[in-house]
PDB file of N, CA and C in Angstrom:
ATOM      1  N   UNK A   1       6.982   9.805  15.308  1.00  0.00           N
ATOM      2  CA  UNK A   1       6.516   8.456  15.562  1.00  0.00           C
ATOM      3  C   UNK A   1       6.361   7.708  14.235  1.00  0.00           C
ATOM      4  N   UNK A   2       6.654   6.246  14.374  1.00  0.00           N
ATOM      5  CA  UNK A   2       6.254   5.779  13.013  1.00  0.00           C
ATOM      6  C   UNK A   2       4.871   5.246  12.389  1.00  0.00           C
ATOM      7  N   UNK A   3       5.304   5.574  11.495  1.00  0.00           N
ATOM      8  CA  UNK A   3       3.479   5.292  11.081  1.00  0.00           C
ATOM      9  C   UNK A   3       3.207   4.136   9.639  1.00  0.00           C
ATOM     10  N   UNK A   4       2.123   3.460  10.066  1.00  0.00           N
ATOM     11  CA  UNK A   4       2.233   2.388   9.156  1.00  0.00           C
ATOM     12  C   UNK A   4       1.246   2.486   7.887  1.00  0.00           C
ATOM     13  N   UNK A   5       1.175   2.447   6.513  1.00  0.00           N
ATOM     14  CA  UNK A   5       0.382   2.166   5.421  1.00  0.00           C
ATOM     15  C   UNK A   5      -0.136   0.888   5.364  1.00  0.00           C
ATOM     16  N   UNK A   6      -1.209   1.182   5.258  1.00  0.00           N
ATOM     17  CA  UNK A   6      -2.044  -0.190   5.619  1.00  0.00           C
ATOM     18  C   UNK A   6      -3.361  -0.439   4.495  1.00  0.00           C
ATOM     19  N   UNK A   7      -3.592  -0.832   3.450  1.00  0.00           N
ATOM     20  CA  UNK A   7      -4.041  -1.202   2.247  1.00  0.00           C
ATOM     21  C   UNK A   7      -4.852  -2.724   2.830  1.00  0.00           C
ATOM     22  N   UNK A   8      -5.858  -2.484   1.956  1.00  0.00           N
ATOM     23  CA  UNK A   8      -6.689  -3.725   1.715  1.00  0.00           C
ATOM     24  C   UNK A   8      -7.626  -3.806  -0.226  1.00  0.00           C
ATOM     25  N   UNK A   9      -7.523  -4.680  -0.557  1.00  0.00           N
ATOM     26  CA  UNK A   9      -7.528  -4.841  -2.376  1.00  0.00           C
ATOM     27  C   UNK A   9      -7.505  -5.891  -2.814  1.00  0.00           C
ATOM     28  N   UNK A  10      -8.484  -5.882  -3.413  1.00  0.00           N
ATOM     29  CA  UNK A  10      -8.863  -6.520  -4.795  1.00  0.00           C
ATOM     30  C   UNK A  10      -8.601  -6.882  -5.964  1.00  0.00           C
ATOM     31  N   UNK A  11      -7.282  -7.105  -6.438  1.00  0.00           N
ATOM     32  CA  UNK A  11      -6.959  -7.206  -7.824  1.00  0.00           C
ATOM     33  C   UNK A  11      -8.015  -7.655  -8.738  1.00  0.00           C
ATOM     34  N   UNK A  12      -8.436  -6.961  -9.782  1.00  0.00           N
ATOM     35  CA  UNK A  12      -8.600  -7.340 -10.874  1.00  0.00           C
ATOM     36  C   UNK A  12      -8.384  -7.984 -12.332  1.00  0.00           C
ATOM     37  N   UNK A  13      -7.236  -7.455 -12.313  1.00  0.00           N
ATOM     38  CA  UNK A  13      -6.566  -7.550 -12.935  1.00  0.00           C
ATOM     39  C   UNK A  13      -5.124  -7.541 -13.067  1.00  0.00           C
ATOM     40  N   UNK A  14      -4.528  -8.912 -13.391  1.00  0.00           N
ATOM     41  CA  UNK A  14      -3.188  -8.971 -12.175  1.00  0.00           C
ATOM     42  C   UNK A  14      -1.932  -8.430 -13.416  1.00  0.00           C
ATOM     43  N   UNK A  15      -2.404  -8.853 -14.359  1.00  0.00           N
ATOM     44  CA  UNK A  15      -1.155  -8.076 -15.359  1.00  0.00           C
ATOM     45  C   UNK A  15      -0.572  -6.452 -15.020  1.00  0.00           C
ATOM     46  N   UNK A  16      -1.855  -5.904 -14.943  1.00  0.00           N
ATOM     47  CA  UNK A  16      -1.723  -4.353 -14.924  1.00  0.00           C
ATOM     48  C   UNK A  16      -1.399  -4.263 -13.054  1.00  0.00           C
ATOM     49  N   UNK A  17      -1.659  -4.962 -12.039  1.00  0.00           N
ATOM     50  CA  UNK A  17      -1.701  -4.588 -11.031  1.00  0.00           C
ATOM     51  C   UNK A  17       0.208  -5.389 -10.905  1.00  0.00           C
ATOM     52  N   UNK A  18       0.791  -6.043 -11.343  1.00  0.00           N
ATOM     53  CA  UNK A  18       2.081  -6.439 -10.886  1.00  0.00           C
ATOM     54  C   UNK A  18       2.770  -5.625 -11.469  1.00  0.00           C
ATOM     55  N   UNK A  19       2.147  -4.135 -12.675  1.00  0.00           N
ATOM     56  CA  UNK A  19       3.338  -2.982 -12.844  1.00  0.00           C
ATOM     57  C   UNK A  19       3.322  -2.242 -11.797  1.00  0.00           C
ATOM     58  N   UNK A  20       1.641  -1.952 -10.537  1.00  0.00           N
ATOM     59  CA  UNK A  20       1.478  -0.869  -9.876  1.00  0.00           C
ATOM     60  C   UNK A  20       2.645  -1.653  -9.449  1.00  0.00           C
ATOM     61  N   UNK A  21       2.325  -2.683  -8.606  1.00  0.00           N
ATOM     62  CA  UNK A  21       2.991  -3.326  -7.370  1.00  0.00           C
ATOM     63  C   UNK A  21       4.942  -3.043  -7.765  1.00  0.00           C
ATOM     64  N   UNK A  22       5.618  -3.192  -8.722  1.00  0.00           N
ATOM     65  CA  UNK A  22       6.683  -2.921  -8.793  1.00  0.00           C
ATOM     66  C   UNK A  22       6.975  -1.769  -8.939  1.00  0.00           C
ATOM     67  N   UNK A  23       5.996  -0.598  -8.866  1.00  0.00           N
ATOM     68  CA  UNK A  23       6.441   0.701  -9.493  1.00  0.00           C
ATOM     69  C   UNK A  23       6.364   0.773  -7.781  1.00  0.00           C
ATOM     70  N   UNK A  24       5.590   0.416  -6.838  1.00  0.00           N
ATOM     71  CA  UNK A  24       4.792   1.123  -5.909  1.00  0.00           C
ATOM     72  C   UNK A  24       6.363   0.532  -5.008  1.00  0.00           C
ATOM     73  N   UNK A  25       6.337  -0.496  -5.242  1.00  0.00           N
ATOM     74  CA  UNK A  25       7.732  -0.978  -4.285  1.00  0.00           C
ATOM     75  C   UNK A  25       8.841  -0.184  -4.279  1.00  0.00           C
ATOM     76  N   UNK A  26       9.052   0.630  -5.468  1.00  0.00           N
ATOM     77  CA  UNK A  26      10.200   1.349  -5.117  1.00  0.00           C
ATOM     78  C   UNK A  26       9.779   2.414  -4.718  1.00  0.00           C
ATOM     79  N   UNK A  27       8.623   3.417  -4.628  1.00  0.00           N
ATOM     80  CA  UNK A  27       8.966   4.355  -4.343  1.00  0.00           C
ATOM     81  C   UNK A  27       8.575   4.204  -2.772  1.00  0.00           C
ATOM     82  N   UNK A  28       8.413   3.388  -2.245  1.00  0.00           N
ATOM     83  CA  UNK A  28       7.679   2.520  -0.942  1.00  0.00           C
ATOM     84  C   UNK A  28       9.337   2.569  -0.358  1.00  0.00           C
ATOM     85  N   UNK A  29       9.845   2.078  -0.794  1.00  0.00           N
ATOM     86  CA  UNK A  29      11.714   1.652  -0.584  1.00  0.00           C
ATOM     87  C   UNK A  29      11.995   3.328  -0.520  1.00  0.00           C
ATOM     88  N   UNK A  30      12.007   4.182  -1.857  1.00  0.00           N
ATOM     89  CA  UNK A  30      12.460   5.092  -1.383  1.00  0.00           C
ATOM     90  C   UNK A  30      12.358   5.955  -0.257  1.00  0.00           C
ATOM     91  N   UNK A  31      11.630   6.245   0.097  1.00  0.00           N
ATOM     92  CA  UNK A  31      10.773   7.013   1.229  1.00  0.00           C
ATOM     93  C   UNK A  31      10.572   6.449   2.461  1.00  0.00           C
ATOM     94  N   UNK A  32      11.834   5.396   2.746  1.00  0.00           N
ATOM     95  CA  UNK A  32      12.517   4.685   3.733  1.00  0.00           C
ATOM     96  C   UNK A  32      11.265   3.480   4.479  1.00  0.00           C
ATOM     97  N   UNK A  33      10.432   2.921   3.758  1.00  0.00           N
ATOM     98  CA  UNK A  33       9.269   2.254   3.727  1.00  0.00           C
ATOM     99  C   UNK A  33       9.655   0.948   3.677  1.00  0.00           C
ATOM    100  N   UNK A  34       9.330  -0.205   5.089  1.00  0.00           N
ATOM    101  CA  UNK A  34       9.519  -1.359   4.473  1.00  0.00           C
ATOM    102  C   UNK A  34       7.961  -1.913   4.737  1.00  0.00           C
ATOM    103  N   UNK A  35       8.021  -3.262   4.400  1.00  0.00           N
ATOM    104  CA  UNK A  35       6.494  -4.021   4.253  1.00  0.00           C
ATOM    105  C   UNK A  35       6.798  -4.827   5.492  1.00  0.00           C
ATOM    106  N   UNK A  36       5.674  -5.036   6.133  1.00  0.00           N
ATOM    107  CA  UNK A  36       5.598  -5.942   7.061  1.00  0.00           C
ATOM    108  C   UNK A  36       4.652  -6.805   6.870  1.00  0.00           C
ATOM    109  N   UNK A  37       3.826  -6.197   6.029  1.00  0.00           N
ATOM    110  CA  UNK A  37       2.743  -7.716   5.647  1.00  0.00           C
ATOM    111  C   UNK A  37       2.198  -7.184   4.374  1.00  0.00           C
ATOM    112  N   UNK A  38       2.500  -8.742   3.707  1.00  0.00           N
ATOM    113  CA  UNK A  38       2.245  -8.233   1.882  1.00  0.00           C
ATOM    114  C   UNK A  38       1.545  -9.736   1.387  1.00  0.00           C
ATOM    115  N   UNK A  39       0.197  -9.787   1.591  1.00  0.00           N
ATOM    116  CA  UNK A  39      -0.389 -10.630   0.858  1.00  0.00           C
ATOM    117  C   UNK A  39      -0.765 -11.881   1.599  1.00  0.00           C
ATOM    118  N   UNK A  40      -0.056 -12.247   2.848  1.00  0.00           N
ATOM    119  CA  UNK A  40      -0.353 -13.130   3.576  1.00  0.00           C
ATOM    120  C   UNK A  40      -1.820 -13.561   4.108  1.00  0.00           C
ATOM    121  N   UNK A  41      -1.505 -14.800   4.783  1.00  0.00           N
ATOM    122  CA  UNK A  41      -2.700 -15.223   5.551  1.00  0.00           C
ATOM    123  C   UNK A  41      -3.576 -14.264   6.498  1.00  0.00           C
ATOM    124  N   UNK A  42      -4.780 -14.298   6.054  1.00  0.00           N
ATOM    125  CA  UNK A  42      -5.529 -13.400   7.318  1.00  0.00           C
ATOM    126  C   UNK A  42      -6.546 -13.599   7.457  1.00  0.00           C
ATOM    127  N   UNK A  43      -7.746 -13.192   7.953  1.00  0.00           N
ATOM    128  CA  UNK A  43      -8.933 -14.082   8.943  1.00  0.00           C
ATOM    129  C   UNK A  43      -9.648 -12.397   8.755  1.00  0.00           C
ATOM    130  N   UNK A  44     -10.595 -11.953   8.072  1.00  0.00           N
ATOM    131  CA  UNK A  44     -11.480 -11.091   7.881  1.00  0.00           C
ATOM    132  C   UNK A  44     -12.483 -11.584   8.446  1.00  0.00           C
ATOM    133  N   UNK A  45     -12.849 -10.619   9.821  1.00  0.00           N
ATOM    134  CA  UNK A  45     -13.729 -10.567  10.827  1.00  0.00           C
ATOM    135  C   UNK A  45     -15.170  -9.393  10.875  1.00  0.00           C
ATOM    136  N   UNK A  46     -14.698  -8.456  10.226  1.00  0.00           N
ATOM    137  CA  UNK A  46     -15.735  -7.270   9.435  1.00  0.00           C
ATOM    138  C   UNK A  46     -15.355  -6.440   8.589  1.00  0.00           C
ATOM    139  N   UNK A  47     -16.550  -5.901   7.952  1.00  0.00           N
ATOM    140  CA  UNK A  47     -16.287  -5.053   6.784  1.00  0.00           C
ATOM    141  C   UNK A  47     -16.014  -5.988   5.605  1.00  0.00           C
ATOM    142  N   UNK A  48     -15.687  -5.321   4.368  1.00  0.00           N
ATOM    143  CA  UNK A  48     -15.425  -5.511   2.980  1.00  0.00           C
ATOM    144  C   UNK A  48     -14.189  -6.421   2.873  1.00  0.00           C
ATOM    145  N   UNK A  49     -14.456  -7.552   2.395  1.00  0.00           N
ATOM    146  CA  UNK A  49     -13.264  -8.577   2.533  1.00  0.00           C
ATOM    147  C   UNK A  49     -12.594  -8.434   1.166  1.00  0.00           C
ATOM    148  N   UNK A  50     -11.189  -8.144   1.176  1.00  0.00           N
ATOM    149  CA  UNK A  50     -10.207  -7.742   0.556  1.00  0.00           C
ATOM    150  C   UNK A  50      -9.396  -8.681   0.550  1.00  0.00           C
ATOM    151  N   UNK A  51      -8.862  -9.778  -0.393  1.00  0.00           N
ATOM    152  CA  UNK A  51      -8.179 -11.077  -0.481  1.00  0.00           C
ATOM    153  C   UNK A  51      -6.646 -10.617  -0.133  1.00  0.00           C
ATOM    154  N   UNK A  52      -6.495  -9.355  -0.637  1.00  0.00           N
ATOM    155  CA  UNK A  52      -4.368  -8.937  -0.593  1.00  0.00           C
ATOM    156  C   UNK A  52      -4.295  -7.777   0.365  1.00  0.00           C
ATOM    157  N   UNK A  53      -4.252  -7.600   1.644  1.00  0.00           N
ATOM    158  CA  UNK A  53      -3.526  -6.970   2.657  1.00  0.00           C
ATOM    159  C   UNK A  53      -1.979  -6.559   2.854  1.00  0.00           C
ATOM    160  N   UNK A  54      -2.316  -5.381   2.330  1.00  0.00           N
ATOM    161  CA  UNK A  54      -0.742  -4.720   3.022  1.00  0.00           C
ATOM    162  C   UNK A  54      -0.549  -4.040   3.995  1.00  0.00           C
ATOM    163  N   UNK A  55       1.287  -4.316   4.417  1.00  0.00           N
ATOM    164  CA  UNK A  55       1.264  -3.390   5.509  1.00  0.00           C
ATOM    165  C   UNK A  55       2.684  -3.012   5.390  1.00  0.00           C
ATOM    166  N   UNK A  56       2.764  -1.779   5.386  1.00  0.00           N
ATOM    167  CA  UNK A  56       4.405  -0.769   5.240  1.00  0.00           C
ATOM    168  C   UNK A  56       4.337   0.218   6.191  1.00  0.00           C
ATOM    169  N   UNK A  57       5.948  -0.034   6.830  1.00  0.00           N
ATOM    170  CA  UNK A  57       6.524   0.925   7.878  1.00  0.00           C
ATOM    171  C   UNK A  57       6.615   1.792   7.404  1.00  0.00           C
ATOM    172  N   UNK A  58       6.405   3.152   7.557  1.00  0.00           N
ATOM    173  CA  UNK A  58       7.839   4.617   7.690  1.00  0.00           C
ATOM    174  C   UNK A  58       7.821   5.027   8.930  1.00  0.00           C
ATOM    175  N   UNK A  59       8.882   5.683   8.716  1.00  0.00           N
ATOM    176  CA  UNK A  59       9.629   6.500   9.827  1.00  0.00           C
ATOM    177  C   UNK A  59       8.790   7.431  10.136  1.00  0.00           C
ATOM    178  N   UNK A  60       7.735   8.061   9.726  1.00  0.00           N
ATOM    179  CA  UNK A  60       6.438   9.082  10.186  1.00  0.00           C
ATOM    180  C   UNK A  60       5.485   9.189   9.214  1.00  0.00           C
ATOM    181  N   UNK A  61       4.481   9.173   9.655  1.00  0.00           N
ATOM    182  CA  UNK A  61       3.103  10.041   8.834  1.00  0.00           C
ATOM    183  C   UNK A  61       3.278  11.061   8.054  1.00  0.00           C
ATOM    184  N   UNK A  62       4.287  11.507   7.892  1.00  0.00           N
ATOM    185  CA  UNK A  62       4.407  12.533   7.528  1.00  0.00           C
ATOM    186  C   UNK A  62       5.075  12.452   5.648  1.00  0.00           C
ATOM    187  N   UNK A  63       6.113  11.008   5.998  1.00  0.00           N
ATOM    188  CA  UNK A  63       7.024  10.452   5.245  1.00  0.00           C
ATOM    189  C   UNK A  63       5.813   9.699   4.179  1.00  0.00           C
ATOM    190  N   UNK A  64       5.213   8.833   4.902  1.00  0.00           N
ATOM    191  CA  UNK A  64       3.725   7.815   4.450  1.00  0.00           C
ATOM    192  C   UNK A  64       3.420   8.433   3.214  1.00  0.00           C
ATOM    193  N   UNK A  65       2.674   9.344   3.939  1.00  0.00           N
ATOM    194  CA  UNK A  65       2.011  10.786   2.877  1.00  0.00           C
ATOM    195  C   UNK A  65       2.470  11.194   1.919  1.00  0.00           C
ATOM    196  N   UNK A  66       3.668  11.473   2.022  1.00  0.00           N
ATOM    197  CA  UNK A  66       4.958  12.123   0.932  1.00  0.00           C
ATOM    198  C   UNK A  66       5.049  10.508  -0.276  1.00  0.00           C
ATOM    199  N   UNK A  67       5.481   9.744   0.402  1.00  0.00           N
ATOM    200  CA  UNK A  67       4.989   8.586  -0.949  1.00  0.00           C
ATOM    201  C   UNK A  67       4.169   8.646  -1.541  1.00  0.00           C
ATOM    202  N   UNK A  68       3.060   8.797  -0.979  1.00  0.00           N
ATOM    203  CA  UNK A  68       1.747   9.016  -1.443  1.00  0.00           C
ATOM    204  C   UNK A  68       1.913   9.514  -2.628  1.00  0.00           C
ATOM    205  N   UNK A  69       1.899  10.808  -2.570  1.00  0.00           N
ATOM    206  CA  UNK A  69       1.904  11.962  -3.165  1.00  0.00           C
ATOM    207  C   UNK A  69       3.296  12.388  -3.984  1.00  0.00           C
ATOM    208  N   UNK A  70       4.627  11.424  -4.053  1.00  0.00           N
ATOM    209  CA  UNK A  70       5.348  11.341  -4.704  1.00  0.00           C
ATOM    210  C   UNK A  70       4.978  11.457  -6.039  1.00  0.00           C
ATOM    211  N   UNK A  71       5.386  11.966  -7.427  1.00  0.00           N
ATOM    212  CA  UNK A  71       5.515  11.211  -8.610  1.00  0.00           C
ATOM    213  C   UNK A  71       5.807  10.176  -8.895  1.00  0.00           C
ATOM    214  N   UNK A  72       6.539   9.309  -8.269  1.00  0.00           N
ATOM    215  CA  UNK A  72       6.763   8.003  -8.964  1.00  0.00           C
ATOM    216  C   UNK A  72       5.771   7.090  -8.140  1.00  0.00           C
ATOM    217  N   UNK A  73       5.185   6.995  -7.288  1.00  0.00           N
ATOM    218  CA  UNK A  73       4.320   6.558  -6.368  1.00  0.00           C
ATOM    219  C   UNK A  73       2.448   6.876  -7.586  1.00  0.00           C
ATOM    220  N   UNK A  74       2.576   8.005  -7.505  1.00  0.00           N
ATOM    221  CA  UNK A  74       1.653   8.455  -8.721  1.00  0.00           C
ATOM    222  C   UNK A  74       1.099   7.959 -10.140  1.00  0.00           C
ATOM    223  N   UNK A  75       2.713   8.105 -10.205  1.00  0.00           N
ATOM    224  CA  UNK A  75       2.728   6.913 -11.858  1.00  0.00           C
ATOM    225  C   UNK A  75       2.722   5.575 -11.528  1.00  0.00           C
ATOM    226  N   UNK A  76       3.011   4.465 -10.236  1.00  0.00           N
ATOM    227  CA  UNK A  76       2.730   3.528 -10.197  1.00  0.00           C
ATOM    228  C   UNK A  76       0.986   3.156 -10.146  1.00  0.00           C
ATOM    229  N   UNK A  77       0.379   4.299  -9.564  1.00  0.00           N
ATOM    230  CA  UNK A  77      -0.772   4.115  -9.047  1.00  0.00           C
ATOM    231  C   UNK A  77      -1.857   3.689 -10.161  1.00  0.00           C
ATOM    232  N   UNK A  78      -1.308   4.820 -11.555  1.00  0.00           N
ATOM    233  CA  UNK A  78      -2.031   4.493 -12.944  1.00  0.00           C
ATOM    234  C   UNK A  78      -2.429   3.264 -12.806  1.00  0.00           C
ATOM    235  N   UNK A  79      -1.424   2.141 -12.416  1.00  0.00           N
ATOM    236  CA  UNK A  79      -1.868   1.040 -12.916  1.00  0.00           C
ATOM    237  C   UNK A  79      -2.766  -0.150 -12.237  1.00  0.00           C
ATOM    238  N   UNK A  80      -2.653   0.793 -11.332  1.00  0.00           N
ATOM    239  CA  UNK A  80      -3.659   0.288 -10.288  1.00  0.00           C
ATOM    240  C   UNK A  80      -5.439   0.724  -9.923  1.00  0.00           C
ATOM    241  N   UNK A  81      -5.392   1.858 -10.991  1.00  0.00           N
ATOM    242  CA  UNK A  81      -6.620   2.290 -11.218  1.00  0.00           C
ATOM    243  C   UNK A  81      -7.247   1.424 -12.498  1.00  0.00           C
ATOM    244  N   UNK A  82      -8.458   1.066 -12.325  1.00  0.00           N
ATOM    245  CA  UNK A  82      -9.158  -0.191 -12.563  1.00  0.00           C
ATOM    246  C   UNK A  82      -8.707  -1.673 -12.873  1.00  0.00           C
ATOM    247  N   UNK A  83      -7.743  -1.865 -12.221  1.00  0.00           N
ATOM    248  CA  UNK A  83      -7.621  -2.950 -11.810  1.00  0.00           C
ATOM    249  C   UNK A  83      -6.973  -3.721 -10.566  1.00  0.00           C
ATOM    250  N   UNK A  84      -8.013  -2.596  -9.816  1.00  0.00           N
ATOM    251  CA  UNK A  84      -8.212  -3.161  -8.579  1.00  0.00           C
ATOM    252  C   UNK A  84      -9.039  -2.670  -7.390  1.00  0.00           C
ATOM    253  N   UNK A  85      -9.305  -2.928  -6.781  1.00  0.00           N
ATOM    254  CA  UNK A  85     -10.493  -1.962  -5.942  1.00  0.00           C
ATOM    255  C   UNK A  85     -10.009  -1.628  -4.531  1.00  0.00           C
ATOM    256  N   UNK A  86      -9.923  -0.961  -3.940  1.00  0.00           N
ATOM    257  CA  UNK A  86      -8.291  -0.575  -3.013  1.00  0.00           C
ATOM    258  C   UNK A  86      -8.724   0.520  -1.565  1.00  0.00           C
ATOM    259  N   UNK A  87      -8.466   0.441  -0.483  1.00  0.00           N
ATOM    260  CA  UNK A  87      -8.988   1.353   0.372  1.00  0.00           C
ATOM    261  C   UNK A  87      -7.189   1.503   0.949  1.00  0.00           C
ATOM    262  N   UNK A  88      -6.793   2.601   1.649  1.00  0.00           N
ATOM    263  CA  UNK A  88      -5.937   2.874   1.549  1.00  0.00           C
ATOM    264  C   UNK A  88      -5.918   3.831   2.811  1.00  0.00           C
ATOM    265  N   UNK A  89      -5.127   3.495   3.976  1.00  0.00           N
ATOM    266  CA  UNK A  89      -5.368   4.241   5.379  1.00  0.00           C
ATOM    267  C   UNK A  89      -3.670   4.695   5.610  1.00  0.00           C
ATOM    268  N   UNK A  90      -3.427   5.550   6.435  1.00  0.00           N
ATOM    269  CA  UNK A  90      -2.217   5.963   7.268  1.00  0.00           C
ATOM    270  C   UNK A  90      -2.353   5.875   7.983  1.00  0.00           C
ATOM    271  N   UNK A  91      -1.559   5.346   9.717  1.00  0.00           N
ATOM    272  CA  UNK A  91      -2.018   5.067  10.806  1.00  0.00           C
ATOM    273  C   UNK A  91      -0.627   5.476  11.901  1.00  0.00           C
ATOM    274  N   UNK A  92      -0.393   6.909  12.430  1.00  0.00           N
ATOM    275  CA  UNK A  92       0.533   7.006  13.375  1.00  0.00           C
ATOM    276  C   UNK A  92       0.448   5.439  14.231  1.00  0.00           C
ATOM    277  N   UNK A  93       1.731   5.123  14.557  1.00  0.00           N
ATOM    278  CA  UNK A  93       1.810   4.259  15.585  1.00  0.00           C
ATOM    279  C   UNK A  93       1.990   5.122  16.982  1.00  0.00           C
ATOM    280  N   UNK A  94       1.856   4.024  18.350  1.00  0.00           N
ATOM    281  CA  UNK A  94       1.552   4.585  19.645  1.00  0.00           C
ATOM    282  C   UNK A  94       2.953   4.272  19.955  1.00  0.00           C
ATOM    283  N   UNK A  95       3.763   3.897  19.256  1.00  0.00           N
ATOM    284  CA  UNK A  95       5.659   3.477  19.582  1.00  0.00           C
ATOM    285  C   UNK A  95       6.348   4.755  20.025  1.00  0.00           C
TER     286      UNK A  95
END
């Protein structure tokens, strides 16, 4: 089943966070990952309001994870550690 990555964040700091974001895009691409929602309009109804919402397809939970936990996914992440504040979910879809 496919399963979606679903991020909510804070940039801090946008210099260092537009290397995560290009490092993170490819290995997001590699691992057959596309975005379905990257930064757009949204309406925070509860919880911790997070200004940049993402949202990326894969082909399984299983795949999600494996980005995750990629090396190059890894080394993008460096740059996303303190500068930015980031919660970060996997979510099988019911498709």
């Amino acid at each position: 089943m496919p399963a979606l990555w679903i991020a909510h964040v804070t940039v801090t700091d946008e210099a260092a966070y537009k290397k995560y974001a290009a490092g993170a895009t490819e290995a997001i691409a590699a691992h057959g990952g596309t975005f379905i929602a990257r930064g757009g309009r949204y309406v925070q109804l509860e919880g911790t309001d997070r200004p940049r919402n993402v949202v990326a397809r894969f082909p399984d939970l299983e795949t999600a994870e494996a980005c995750y936990r990629s090396d190059a996914y890894q080394a993008a992440l460096e740059h996303a550690r303190g500068a930015s504040q980031r919660e970060l979910v996997i979510v099988e879809t019911s498709e």
